[in-house]
Protein backbone atom coordinates (compact mmCIF):
# COMPACT_ATOMS: atom_id res chain seq x y z
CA UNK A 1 -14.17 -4.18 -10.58
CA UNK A 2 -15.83 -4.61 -14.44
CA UNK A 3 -17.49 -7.73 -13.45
CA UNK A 4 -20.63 -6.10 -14.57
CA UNK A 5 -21.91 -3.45 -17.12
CA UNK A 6 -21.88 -0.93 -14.73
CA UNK A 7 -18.72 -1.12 -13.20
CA UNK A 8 -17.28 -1.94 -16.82
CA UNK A 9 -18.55 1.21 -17.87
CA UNK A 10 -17.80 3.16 -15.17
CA UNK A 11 -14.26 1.92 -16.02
CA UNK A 12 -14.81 3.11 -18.65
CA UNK A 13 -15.98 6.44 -18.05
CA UNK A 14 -13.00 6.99 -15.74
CA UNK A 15 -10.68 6.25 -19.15
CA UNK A 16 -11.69 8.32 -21.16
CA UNK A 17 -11.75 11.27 -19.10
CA UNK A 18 -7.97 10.47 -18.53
CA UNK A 19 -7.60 9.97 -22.18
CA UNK A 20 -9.02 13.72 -22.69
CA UNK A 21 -6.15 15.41 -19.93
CA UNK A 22 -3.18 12.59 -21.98
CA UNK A 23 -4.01 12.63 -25.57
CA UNK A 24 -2.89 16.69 -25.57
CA UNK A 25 0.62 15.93 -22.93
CA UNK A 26 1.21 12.85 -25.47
CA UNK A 27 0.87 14.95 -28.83
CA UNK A 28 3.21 17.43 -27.24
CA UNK A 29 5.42 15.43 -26.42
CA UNK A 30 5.66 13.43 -29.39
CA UNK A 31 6.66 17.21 -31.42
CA UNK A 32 9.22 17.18 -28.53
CA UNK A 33 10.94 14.14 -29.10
CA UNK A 34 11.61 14.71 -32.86
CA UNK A 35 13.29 18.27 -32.23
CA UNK A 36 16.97 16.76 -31.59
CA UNK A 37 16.25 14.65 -35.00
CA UNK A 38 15.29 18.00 -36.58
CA UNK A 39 18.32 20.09 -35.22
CA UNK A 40 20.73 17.11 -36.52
CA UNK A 41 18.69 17.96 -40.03
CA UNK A 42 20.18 21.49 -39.98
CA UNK A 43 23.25 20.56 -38.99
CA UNK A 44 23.54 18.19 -42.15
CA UNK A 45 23.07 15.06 -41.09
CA UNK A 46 21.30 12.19 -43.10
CA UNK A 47 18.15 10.54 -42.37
CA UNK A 48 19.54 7.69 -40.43
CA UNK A 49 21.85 9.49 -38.62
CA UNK A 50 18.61 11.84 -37.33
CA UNK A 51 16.20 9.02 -36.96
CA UNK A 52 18.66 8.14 -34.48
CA UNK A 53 18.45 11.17 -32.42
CA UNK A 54 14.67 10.53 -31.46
CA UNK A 55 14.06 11.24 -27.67
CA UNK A 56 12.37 8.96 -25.63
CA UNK A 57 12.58 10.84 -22.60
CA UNK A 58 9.45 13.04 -23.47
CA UNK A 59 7.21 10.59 -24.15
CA UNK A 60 8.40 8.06 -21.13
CA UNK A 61 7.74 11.45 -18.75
CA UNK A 62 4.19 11.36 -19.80
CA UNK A 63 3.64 7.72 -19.63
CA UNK A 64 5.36 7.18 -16.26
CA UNK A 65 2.59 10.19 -15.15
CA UNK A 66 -0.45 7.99 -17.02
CA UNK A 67 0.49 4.44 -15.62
CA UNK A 68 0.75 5.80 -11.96
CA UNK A 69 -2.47 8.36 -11.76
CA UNK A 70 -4.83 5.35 -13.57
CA UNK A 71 -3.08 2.05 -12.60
CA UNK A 72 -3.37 3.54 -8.70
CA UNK A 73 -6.93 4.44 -8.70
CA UNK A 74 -7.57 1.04 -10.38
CA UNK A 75 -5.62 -1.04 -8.11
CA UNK A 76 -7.54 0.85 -4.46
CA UNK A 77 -11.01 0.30 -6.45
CA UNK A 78 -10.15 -3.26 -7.41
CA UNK A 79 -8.55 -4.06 -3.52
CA UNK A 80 -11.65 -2.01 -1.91
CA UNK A 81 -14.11 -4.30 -4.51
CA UNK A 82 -12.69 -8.01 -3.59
CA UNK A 83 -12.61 -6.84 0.42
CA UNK A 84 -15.44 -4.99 1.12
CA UNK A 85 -16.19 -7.13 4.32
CA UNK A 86 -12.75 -5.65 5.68
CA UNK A 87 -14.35 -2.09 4.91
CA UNK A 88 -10.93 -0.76 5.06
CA UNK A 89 -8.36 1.07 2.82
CA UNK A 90 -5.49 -0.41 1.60
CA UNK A 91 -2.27 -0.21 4.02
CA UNK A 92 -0.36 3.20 2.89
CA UNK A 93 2.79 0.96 2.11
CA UNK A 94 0.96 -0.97 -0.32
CA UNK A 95 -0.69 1.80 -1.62
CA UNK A 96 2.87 3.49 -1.95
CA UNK A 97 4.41 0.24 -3.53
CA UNK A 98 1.55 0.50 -6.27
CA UNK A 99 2.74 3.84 -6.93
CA UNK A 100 6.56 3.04 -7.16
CA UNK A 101 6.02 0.17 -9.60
CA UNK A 102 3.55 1.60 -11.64
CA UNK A 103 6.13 4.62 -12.11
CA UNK A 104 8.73 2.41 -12.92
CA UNK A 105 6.42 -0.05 -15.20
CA UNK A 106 6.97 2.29 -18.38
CA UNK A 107 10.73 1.89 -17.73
CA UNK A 108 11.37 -1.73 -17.02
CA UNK A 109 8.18 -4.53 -17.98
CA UNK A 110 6.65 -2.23 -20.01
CA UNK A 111 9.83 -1.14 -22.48
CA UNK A 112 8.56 -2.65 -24.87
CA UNK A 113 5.59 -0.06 -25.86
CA UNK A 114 8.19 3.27 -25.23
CA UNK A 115 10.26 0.89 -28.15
CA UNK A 116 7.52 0.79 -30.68
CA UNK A 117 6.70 4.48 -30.32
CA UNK A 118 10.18 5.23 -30.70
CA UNK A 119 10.41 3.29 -33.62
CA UNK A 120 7.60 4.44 -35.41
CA UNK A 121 8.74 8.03 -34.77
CA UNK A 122 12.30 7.11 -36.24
CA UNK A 123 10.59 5.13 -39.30
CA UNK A 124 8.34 8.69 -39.77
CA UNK A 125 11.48 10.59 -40.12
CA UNK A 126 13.52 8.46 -42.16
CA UNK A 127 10.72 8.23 -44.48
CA UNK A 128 10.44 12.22 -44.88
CA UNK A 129 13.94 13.01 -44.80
CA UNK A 130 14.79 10.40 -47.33
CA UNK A 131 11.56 12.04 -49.60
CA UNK A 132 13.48 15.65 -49.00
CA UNK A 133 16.54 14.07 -50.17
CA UNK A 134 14.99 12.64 -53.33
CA UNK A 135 13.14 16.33 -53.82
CA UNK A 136 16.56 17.86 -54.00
CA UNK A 137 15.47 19.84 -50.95
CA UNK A 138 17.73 21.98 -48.76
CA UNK A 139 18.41 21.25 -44.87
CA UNK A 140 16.44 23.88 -43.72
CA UNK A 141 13.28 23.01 -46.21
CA UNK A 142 13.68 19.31 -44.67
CA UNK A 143 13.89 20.09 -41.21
CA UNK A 144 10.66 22.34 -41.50
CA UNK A 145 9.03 18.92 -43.35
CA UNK A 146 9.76 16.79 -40.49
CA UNK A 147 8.74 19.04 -38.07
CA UNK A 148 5.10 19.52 -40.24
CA UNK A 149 4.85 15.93 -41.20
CA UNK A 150 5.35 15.24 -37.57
CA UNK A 151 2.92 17.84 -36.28
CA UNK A 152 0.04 16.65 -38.94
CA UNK A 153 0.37 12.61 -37.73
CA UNK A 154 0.48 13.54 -33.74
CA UNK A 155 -3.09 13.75 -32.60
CA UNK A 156 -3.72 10.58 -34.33
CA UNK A 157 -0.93 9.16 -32.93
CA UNK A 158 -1.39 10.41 -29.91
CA UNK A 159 -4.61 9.33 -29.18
CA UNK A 160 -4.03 5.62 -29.89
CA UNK A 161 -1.18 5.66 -27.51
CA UNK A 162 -3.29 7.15 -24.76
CA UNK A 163 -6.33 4.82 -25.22
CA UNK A 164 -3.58 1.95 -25.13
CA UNK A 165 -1.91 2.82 -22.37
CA UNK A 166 -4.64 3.67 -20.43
CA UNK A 167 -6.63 0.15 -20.80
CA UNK A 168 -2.91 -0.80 -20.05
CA UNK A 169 -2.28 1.00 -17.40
CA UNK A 170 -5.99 0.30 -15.71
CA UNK A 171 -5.74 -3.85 -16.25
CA UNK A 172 -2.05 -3.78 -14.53
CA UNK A 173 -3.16 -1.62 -11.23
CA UNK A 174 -6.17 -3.73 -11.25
CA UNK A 175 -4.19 -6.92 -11.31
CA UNK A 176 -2.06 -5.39 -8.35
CA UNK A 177 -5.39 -4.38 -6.36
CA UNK A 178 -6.36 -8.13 -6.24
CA UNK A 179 -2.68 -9.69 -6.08
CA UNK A 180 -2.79 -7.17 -2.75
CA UNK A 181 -6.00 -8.93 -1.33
CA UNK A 182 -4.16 -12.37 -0.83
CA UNK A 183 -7.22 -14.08 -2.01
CA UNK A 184 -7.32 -17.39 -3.96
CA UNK A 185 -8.26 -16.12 -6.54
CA UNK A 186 -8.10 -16.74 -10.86
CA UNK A 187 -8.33 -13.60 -13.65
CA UNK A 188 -10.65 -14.07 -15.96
CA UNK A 189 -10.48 -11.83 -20.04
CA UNK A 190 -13.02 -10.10 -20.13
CA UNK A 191 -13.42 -9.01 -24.09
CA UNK A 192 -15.52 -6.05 -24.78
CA UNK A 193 -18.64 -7.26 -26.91
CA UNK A 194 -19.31 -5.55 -30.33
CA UNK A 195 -17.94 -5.65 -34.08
CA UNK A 196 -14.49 -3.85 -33.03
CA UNK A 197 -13.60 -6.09 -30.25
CA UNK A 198 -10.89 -8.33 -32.14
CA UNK A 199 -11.79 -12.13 -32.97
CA UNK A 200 -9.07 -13.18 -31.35
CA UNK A 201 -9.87 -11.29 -28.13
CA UNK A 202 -13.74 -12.49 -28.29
CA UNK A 203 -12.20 -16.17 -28.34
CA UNK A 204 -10.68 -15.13 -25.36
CA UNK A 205 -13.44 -14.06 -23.40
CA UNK A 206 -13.70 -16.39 -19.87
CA UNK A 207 -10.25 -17.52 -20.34
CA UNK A 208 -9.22 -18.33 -16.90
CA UNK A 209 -5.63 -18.15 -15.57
CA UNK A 210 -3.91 -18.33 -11.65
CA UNK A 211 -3.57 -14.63 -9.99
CA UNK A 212 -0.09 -14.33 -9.38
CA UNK A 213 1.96 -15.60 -12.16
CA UNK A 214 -0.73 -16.77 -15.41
CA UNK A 215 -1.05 -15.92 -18.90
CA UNK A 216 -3.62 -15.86 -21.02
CA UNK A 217 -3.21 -17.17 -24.95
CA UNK A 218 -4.61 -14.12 -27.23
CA UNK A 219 -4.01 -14.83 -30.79
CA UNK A 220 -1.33 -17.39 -30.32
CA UNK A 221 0.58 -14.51 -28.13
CA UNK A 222 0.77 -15.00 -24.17
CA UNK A 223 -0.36 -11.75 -21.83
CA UNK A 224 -0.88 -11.11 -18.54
CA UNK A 225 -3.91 -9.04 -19.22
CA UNK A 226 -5.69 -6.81 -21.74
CA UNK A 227 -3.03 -4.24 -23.18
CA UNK A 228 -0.30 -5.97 -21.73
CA UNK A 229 3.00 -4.85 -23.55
CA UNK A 230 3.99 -8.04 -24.05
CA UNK A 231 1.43 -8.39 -26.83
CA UNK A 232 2.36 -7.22 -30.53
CA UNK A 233 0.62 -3.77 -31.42
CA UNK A 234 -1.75 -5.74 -33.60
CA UNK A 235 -2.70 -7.47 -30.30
CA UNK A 236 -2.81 -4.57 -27.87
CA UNK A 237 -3.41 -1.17 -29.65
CA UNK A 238 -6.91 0.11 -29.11
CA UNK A 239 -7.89 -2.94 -27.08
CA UNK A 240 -10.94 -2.17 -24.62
CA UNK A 241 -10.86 -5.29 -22.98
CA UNK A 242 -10.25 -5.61 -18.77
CA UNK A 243 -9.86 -8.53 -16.23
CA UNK A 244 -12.17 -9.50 -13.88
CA UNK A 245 -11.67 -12.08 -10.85
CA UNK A 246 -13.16 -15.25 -10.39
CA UNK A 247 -12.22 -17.54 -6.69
CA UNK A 248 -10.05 -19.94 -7.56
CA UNK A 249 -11.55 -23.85 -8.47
């Protein structure tokens, strides 16, 4: 529960060493997903036509694995912090209904981020293939662009999907840790002080909303909390913010 520097840094802590064992499954998969755009290449297709043939499977696999190893931990510490007078773990059936949503999450609420990666991955390739056309350049001298171009943006890439998913991943396991407790409770933003926290994320810092079904207004957008795929990239990418719980006035 980051209702305090400690336990917001000890959130933290637990993040990035997640981010260290994801960033490397998330750059691999990434070079994955492109191959069935690059084998269209050598089989003559045009850059649309291989843009279109970006997997998402590869990179869905990996963030169904994230959401359910962090959001899990997140929601037991989060239940175990709002009820420690019940000194008790969570019931195994909750603790198994965590893990079935939060698996499913990448699929179903959170679409929406597996959309933009896609998307940027097919906008990559159109944009290279389209150069090798322009260059005069063969199939074969194409496909091995992509694949380099590819290879050369993936860490990067990589590692902003991992931090994002992760605060993601952490704020929506947290949120079901407290919806668990039954407690009257409200969520409360919790922006991450500093010069990189976004202004419109500091001017949401304290915002107060009900437990169960609120949103917060961040930048004019509405979210459930920090990360929340619901949010444009230029609202959610990189974010550090969490949630933290407040009883109910």
């Amino acid at each position: 529960m980051p209702d305090s520097p400690t336990a917001y840094y000890a959130q933290r802590a637990r993040l990035e060493v997640l981010e260290a064992k994801y960033i490397p499954k998330l750059r691999r998969a990434l070079l994955r997903s492109v191959e069935p755009a690059a084998e269209m290449v050598l089989a003559g297709a045009d850059a649309a036509l291989a843009a279109a043939k970006v997997s998402e499977k590869e990179v869905v696999a990996v963030l169904q694995q994230l959401y359910a190893e962090c959001g899990t931990v997140e929601a037991q510490l989060q239940y175990d912090a709002l009820t420690p007078a019940v000194k008790a773990l969570a019931p195994p059936a909750t603790v198994s209904s965590w893990g079935q949503r939060l698996r499913q999450f990448i699929t179903g609420e959170g679409a929406a981020a597996v959309k933009g990666i896609t998307e940027r991955t097919r906008k990559i390739v159109r944009a290279v293939l389209n150069e090798a056309a322009a260059a005069g350049d063969g199939i074969e001298v194409a496909a091995r662009k992509l694949r380099q171009q590819v290879a050369a943006l993936a860490p990067k890439r990589a590692r902003v999907i991992a931090r994002t998913e992760l605060v993601a991943a952490a704020n929506n396991g947290s949120l079901l840790g407290a919806q668990a407790t039954g407690l009257k409770l409200d969520k409360v933003w919790l922006a991450t002080p500093g010069s990189r926290t976004r202004p419109e994320h500091q001017a949401a810092d304290g915002q107060r909303a009900p437990l169960q079904d609120g949103f917060f207004m961040v930048g004019g957008e509405m979210a459930r909390y920090p990360g929340d795929p619901l949010l444009s990239a230029s609202m959610r990418c990189n974010c550090r913010c969490a949630i933290i719980y407040k009883t109910r006035q």
